[in-house]
PDB file of N, CA and C in Angstrom:
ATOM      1  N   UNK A   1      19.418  40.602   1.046  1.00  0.00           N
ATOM      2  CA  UNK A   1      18.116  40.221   0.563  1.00  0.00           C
ATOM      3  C   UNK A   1      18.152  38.765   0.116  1.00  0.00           C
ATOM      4  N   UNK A   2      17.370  37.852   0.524  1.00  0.00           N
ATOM      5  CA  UNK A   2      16.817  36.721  -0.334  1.00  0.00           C
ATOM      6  C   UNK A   2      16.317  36.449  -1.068  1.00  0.00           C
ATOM      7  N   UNK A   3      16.902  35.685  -1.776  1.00  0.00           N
ATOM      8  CA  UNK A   3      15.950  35.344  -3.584  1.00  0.00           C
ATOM      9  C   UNK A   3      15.619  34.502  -3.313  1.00  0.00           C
ATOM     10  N   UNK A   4      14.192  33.956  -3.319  1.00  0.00           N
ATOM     11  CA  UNK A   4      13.406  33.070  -2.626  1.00  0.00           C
ATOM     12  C   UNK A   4      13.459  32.469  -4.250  1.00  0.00           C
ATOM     13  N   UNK A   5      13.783  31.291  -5.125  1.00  0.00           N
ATOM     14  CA  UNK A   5      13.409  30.389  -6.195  1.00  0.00           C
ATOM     15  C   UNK A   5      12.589  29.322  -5.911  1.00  0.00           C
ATOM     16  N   UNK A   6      11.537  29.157  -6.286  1.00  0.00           N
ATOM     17  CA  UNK A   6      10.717  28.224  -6.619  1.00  0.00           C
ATOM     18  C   UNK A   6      11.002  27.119  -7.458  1.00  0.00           C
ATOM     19  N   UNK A   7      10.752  26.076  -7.244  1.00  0.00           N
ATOM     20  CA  UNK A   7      11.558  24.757  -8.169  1.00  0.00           C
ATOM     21  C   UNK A   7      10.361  23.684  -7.910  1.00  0.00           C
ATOM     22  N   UNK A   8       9.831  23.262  -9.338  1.00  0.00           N
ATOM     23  CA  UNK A   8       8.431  22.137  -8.655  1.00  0.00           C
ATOM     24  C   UNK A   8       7.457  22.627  -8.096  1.00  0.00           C
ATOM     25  N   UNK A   9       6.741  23.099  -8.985  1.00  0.00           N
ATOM     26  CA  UNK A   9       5.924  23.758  -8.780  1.00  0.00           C
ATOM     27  C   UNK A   9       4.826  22.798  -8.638  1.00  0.00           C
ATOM     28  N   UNK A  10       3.990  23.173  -7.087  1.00  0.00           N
ATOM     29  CA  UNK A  10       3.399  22.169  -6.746  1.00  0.00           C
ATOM     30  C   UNK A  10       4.081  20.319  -5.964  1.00  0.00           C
ATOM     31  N   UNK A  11       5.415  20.339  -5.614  1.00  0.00           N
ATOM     32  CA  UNK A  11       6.485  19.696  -5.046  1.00  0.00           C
ATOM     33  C   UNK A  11       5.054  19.264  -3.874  1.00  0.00           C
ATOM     34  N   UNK A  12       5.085  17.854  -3.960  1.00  0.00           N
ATOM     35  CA  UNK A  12       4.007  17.549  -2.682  1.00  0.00           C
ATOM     36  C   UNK A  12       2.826  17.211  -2.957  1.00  0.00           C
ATOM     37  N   UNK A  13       2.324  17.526  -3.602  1.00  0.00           N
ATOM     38  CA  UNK A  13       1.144  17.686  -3.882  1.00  0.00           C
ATOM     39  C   UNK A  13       0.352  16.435  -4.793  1.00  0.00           C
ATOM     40  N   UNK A  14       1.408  15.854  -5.102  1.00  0.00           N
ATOM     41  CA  UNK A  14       0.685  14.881  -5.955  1.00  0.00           C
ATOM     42  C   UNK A  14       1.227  13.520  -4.989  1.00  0.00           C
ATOM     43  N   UNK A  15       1.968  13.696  -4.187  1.00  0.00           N
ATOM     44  CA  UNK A  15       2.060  12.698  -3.314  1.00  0.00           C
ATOM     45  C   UNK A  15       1.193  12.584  -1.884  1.00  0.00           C
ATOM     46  N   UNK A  16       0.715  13.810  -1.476  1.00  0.00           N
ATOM     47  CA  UNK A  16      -0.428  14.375  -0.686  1.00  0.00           C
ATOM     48  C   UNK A  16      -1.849  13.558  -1.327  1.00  0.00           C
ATOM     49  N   UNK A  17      -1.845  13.896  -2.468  1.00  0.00           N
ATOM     50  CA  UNK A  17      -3.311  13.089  -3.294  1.00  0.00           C
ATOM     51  C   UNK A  17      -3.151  11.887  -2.953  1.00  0.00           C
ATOM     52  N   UNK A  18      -1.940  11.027  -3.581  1.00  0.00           N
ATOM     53  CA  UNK A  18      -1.590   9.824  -3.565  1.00  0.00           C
ATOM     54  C   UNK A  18      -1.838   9.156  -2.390  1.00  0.00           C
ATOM     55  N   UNK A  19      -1.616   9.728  -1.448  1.00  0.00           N
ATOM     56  CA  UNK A  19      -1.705   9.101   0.250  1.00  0.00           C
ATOM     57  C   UNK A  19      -3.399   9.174   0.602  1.00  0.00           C
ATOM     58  N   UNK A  20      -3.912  10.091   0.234  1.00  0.00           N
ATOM     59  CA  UNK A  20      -5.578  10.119   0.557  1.00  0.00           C
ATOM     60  C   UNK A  20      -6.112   9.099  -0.188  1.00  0.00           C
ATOM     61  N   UNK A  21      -5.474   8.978  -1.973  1.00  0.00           N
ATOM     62  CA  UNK A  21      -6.548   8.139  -2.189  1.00  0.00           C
ATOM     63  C   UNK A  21      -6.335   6.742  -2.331  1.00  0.00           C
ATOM     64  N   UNK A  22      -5.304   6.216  -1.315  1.00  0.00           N
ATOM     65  CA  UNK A  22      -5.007   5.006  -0.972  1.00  0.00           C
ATOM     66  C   UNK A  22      -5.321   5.026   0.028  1.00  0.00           C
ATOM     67  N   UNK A  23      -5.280   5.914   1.133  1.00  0.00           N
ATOM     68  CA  UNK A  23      -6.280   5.557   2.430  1.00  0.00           C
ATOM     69  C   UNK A  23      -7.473   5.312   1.980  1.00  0.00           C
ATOM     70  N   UNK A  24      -8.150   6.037   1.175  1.00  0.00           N
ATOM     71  CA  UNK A  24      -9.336   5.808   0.940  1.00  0.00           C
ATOM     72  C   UNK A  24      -9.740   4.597   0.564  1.00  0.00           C
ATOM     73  N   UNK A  25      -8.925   3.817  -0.703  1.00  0.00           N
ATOM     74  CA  UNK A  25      -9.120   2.513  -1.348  1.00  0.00           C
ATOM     75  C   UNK A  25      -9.053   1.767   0.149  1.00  0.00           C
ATOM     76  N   UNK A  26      -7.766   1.356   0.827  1.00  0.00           N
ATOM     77  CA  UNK A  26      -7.854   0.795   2.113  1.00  0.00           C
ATOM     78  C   UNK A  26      -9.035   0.893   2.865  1.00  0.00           C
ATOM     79  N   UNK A  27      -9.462   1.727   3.060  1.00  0.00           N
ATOM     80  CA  UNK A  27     -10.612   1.873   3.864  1.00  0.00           C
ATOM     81  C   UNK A  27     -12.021   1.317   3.617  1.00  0.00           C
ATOM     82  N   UNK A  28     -11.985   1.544   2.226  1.00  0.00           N
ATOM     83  CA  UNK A  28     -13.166   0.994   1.537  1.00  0.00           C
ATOM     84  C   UNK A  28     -13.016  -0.769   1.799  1.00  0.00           C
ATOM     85  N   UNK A  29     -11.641  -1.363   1.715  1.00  0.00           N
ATOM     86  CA  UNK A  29     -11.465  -2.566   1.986  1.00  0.00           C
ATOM     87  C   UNK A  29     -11.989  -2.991   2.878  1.00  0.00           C
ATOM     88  N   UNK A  30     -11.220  -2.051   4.456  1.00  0.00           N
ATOM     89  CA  UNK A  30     -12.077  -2.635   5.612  1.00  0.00           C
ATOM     90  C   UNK A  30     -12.690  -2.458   5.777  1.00  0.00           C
ATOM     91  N   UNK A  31     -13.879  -1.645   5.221  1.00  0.00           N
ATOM     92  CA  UNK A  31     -15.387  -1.802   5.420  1.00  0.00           C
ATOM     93  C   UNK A  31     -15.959  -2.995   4.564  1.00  0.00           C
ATOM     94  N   UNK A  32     -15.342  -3.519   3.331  1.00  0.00           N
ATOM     95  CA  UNK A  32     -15.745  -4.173   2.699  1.00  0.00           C
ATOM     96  C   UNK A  32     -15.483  -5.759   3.546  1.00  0.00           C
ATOM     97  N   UNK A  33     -14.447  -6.140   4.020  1.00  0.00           N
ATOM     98  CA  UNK A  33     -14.007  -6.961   5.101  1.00  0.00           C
ATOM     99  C   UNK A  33     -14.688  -7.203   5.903  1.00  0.00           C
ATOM    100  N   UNK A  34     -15.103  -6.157   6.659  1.00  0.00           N
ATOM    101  CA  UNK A  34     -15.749  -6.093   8.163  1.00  0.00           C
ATOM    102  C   UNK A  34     -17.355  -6.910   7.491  1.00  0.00           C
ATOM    103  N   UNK A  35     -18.047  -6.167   6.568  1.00  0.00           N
ATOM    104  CA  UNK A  35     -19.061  -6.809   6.387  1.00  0.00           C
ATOM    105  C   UNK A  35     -19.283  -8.062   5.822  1.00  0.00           C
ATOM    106  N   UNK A  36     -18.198  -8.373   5.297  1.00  0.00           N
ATOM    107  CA  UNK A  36     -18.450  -9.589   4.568  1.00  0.00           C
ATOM    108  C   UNK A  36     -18.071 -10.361   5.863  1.00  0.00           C
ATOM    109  N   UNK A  37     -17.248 -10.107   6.877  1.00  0.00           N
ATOM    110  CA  UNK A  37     -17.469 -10.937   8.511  1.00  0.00           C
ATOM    111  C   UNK A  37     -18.560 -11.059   8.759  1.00  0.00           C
ATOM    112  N   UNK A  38     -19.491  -9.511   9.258  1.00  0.00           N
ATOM    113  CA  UNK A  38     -20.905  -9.586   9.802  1.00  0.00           C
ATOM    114  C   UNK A  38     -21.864 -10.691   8.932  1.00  0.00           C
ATOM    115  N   UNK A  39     -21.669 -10.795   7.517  1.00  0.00           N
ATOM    116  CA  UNK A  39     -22.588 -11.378   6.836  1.00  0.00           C
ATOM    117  C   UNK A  39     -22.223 -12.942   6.760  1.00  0.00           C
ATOM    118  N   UNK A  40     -21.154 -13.335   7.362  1.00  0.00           N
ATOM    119  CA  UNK A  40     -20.528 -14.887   7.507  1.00  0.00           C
ATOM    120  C   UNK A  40     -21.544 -15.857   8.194  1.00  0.00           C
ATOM    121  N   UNK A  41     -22.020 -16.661   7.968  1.00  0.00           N
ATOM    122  CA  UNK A  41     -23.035 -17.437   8.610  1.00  0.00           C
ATOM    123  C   UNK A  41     -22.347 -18.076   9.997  1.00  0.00           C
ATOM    124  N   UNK A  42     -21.409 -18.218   9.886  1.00  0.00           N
ATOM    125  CA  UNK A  42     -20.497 -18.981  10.725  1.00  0.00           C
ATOM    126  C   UNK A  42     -19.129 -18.995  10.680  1.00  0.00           C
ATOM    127  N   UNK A  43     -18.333 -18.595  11.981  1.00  0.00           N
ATOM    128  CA  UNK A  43     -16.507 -17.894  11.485  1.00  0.00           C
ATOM    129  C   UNK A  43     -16.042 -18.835  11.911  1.00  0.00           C
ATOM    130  N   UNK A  44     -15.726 -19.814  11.224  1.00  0.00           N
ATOM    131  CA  UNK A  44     -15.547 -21.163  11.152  1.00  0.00           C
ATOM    132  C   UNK A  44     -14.427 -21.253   9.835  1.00  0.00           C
ATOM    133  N   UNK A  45     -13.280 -22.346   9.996  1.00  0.00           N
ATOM    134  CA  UNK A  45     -12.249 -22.164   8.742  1.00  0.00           C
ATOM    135  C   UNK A  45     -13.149 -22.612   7.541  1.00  0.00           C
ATOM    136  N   UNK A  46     -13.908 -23.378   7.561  1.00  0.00           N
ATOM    137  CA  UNK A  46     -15.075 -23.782   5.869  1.00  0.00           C
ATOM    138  C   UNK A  46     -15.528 -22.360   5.103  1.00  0.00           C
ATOM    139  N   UNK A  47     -16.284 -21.618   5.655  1.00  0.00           N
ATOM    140  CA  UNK A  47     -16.635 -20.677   5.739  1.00  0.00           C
ATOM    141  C   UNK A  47     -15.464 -19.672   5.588  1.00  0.00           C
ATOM    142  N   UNK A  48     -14.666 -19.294   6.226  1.00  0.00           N
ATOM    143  CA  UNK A  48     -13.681 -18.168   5.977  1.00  0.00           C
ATOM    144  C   UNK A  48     -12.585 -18.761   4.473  1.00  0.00           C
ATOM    145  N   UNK A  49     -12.491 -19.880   4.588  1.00  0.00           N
ATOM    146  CA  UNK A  49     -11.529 -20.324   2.993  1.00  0.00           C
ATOM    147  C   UNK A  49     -13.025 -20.091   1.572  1.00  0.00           C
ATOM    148  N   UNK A  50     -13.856 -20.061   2.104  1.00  0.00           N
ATOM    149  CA  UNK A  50     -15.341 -19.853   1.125  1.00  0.00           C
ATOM    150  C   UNK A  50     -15.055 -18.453   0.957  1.00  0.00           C
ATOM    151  N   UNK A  51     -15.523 -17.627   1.972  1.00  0.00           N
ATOM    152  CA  UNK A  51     -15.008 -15.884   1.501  1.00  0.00           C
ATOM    153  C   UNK A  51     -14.411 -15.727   0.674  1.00  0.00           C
ATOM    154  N   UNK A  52     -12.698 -16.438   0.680  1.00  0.00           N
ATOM    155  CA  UNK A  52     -11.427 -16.321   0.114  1.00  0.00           C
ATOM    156  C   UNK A  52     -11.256 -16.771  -1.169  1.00  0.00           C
ATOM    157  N   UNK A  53     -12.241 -17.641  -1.555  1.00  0.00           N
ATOM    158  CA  UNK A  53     -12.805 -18.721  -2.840  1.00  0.00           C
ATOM    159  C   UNK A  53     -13.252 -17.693  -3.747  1.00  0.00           C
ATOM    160  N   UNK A  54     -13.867 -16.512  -3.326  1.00  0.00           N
ATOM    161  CA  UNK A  54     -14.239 -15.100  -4.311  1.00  0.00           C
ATOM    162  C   UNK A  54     -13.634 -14.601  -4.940  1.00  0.00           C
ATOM    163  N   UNK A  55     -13.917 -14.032  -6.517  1.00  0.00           N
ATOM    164  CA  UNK A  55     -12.672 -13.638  -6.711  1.00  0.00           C
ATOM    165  C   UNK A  55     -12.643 -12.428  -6.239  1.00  0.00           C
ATOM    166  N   UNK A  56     -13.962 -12.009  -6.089  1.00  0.00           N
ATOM    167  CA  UNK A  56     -14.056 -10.205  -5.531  1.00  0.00           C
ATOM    168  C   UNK A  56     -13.384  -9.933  -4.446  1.00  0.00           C
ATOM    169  N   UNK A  57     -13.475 -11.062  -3.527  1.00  0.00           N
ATOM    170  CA  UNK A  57     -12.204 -10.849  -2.314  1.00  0.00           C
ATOM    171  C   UNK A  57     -10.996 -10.333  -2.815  1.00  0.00           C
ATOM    172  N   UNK A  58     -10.302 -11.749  -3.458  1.00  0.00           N
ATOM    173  CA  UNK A  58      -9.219 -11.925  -4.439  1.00  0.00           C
ATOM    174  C   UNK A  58      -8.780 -10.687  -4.589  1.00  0.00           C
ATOM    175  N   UNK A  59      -9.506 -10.020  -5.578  1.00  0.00           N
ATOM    176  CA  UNK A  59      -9.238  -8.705  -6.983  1.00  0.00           C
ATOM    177  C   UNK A  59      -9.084  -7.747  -5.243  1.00  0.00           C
ATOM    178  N   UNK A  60     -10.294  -7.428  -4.658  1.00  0.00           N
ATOM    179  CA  UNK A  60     -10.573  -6.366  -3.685  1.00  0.00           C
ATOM    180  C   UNK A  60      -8.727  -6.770  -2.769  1.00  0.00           C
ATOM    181  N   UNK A  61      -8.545  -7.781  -2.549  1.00  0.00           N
ATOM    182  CA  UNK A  61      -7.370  -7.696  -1.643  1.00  0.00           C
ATOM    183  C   UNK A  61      -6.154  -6.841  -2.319  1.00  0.00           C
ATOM    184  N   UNK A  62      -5.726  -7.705  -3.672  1.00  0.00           N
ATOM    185  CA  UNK A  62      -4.606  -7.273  -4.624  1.00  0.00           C
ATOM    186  C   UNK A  62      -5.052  -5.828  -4.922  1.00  0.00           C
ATOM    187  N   UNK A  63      -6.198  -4.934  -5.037  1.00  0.00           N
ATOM    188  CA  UNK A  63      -5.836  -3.620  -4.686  1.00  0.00           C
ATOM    189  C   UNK A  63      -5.479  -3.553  -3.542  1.00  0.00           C
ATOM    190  N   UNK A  64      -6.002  -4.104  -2.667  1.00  0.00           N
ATOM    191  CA  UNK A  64      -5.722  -3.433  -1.407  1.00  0.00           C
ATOM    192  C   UNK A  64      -4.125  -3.159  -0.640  1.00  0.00           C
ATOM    193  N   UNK A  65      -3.484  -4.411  -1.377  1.00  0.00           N
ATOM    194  CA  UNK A  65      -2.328  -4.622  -1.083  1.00  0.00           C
ATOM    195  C   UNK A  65      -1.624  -3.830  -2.051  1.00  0.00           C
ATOM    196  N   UNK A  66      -1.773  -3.337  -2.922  1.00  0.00           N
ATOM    197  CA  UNK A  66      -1.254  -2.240  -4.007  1.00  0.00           C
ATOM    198  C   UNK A  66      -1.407  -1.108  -3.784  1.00  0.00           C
ATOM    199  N   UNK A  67      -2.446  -0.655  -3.005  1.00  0.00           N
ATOM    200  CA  UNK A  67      -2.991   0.460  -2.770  1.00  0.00           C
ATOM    201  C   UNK A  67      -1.950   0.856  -1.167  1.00  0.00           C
ATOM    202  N   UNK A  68      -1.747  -0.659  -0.367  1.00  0.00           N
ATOM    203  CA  UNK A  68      -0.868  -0.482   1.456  1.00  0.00           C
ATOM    204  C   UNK A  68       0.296  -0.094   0.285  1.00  0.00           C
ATOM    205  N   UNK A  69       0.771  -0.941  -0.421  1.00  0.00           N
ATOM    206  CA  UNK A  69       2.241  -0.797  -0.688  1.00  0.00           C
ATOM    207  C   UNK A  69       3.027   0.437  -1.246  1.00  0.00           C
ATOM    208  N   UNK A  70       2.013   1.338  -2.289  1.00  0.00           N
ATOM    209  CA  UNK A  70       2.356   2.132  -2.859  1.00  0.00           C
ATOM    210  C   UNK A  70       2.155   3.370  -1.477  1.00  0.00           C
ATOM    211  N   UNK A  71       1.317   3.413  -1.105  1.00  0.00           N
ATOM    212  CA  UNK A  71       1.319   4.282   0.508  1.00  0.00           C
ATOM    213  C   UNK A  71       2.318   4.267   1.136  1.00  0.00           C
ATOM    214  N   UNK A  72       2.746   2.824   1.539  1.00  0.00           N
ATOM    215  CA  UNK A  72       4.050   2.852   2.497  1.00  0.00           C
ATOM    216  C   UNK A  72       5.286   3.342   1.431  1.00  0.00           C
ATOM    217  N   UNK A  73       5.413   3.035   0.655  1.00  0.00           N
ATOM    218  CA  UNK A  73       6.441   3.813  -0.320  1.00  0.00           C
ATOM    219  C   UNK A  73       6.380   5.148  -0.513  1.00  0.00           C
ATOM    220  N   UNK A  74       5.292   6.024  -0.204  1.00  0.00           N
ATOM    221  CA  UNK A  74       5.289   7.364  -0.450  1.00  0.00           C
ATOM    222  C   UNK A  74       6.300   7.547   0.884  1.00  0.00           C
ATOM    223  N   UNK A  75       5.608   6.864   2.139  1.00  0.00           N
ATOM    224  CA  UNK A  75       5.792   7.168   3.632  1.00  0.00           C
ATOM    225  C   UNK A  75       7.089   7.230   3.488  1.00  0.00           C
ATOM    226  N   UNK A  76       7.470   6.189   3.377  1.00  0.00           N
ATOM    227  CA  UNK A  76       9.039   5.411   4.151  1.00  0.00           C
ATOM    228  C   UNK A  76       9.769   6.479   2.759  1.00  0.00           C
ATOM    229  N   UNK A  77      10.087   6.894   1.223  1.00  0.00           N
ATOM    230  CA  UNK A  77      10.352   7.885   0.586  1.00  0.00           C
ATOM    231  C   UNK A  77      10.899   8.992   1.355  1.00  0.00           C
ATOM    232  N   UNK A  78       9.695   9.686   1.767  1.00  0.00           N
ATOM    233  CA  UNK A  78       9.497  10.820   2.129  1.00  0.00           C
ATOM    234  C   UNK A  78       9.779  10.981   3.614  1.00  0.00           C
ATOM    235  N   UNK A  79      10.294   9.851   4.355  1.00  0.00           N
ATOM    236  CA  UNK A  79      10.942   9.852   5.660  1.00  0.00           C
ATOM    237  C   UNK A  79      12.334  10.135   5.254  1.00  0.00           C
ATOM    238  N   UNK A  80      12.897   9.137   4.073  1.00  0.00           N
ATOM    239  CA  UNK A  80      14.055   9.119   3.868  1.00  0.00           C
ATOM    240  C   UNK A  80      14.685  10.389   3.168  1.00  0.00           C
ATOM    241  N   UNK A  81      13.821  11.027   2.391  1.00  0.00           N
ATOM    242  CA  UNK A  81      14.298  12.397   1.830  1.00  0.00           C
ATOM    243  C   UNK A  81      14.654  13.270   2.461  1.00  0.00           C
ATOM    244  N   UNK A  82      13.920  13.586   4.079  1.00  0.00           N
ATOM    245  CA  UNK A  82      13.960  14.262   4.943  1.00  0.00           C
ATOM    246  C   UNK A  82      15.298  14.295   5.509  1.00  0.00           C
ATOM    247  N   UNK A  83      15.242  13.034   6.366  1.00  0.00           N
ATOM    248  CA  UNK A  83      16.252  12.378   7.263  1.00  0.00           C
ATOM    249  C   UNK A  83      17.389  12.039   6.888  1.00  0.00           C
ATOM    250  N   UNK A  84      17.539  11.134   5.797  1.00  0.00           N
ATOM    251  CA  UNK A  84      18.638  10.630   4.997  1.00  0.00           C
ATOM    252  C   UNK A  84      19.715  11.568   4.294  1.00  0.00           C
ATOM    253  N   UNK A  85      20.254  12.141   4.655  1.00  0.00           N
ATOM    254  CA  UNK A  85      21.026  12.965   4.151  1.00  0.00           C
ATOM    255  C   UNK A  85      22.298  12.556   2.770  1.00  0.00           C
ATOM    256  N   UNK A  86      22.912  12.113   3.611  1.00  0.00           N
ATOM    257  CA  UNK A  86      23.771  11.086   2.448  1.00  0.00           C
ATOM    258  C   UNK A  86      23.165  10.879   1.074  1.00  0.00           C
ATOM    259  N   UNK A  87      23.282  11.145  -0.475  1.00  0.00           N
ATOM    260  CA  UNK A  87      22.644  10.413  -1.277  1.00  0.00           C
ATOM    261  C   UNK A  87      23.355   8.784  -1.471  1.00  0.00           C
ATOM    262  N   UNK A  88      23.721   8.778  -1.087  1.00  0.00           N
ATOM    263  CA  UNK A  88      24.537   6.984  -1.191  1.00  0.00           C
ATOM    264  C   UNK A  88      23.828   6.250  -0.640  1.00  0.00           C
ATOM    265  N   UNK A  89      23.454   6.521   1.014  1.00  0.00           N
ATOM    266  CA  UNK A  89      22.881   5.565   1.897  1.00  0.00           C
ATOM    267  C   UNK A  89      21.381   5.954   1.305  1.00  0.00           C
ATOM    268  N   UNK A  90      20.710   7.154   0.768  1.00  0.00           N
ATOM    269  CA  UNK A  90      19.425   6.960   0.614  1.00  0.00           C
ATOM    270  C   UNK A  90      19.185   6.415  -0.659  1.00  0.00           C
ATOM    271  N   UNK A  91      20.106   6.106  -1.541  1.00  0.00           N
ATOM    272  CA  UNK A  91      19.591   5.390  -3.108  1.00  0.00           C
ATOM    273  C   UNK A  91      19.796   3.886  -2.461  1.00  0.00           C
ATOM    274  N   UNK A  92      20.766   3.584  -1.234  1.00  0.00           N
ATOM    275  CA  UNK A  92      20.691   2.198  -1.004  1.00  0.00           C
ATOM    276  C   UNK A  92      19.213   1.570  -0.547  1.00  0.00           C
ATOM    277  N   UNK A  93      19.012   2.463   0.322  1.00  0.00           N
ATOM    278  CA  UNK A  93      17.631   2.189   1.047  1.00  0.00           C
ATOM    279  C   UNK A  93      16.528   2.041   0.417  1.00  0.00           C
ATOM    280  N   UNK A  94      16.619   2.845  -0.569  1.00  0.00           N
ATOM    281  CA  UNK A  94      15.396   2.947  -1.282  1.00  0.00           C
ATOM    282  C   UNK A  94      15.646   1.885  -2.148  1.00  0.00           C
ATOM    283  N   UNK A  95      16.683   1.712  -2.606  1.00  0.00           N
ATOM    284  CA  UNK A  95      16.790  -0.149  -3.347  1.00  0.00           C
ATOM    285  C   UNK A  95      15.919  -1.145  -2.417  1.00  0.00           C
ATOM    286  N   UNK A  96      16.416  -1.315  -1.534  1.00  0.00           N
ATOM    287  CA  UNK A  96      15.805  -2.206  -0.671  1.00  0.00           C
ATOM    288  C   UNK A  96      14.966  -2.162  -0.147  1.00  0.00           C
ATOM    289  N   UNK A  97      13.888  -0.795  -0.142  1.00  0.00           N
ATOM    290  CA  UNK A  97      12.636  -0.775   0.139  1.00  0.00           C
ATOM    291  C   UNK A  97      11.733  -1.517  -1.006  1.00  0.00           C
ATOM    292  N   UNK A  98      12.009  -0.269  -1.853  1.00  0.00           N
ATOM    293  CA  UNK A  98      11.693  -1.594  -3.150  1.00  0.00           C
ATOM    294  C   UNK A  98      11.547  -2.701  -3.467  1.00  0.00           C
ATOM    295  N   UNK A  99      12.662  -3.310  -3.303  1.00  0.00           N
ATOM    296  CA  UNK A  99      12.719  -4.947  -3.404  1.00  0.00           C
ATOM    297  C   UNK A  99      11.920  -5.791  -2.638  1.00  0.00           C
ATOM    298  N   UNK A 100      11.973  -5.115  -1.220  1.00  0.00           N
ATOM    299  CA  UNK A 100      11.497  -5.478  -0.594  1.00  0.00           C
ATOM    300  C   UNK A 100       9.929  -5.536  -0.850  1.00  0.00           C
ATOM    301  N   UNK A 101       8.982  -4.421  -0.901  1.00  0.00           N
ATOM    302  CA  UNK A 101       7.845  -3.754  -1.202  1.00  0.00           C
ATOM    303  C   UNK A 101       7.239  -4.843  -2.207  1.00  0.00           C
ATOM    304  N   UNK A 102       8.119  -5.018  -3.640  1.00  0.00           N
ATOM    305  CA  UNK A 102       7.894  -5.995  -4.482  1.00  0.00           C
ATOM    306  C   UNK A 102       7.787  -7.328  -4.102  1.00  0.00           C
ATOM    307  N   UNK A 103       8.417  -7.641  -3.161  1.00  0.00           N
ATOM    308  CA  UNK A 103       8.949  -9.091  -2.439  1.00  0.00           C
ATOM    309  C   UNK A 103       7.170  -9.461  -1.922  1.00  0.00           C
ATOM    310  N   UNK A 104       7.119  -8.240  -1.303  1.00  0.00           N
ATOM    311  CA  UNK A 104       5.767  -8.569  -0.682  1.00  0.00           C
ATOM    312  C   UNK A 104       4.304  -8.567  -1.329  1.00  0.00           C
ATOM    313  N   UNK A 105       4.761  -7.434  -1.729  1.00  0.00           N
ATOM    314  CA  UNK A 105       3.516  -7.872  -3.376  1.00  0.00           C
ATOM    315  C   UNK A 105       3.593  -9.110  -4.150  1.00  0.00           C
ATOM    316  N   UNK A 106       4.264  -9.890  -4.175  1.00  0.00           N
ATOM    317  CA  UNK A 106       4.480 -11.124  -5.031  1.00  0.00           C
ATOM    318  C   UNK A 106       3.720 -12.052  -3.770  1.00  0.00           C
ATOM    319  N   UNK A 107       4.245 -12.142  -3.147  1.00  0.00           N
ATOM    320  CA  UNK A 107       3.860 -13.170  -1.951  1.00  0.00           C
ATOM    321  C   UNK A 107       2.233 -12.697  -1.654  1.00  0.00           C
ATOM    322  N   UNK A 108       2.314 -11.788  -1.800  1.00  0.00           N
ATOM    323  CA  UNK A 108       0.301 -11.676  -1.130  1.00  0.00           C
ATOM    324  C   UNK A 108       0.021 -12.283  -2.628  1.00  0.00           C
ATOM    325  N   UNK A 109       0.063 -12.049  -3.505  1.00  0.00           N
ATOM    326  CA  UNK A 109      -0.572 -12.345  -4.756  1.00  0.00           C
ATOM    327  C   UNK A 109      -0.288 -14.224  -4.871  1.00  0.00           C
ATOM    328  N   UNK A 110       1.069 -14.459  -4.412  1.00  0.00           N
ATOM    329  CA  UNK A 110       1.724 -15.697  -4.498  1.00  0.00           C
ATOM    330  C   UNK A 110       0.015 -16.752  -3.243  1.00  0.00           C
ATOM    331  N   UNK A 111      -0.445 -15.717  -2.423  1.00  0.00           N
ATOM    332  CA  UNK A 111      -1.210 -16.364  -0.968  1.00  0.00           C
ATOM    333  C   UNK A 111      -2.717 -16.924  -1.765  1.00  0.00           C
ATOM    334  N   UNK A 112      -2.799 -15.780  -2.599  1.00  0.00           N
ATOM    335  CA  UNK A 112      -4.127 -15.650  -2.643  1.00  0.00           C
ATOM    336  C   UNK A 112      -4.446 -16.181  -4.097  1.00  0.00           C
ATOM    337  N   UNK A 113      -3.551 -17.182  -4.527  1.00  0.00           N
ATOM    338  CA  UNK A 113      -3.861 -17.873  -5.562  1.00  0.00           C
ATOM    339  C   UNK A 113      -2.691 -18.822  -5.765  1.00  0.00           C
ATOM    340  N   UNK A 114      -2.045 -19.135  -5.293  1.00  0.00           N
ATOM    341  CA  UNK A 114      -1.183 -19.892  -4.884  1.00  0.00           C
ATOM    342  C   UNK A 114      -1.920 -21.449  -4.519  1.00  0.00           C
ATOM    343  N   UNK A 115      -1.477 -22.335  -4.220  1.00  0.00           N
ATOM    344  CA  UNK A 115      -2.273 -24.061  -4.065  1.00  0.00           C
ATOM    345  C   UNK A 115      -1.096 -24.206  -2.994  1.00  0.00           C
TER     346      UNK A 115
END
């Protein structure tokens, strides 16, 4: 007979949320994107560094890029939990996803207010 134990109750589930409602934020971006294109008088670099001059762009990007990053960290996680067997090579990886992840969050933030 099997003793089926339960551990984490609910295991998934809050990373399941997590992924919807960062697609969602994303999404809302590129709709927010797309129109602020359609509504561009002219897609011309004057005009597109003007968009970028907003801070609502600004703020709307740095979620947006918080919202990709923490997503791809659930992803690339939860590839590695699977797959990664080793705990050595998967605490390495996940160092360096990290770092990485952060690396890139600094630099979009570093783009979009940066001189």
């Amino acid at each position: 007979m099997v003793k089926r134990e339960v551990v984490g109750a609910h295991y998934g589930l809050r990373d399941w949320l997590a992924q919807r409602a960062t697609a969602v934020v994303m999404l809302a971006y590129t709709l927010l994107v797309l129109m602020a294109l359609v509504m561009l008088p002219k897609f011309d670099y004057w005009h597109w560094k003007a968009l970028w001059q907003l801070q609502l762009m600004r703020y709307a990007t740095v979620l947006f890029v918080a919202a990709l990053l923490f997503h791809a960290w659930i992803g690339v996680r939860n590839i590695f939990m699977d797959y990664i067997k080793d705990a050595g090579v998967r605490l390495t990886l996940y160092v360096v996803v990290i770092l990485a992840l952060i690396a890139y969050g600094a630099w979009a933030v570093q783009i979009l207010w940066g001189k």
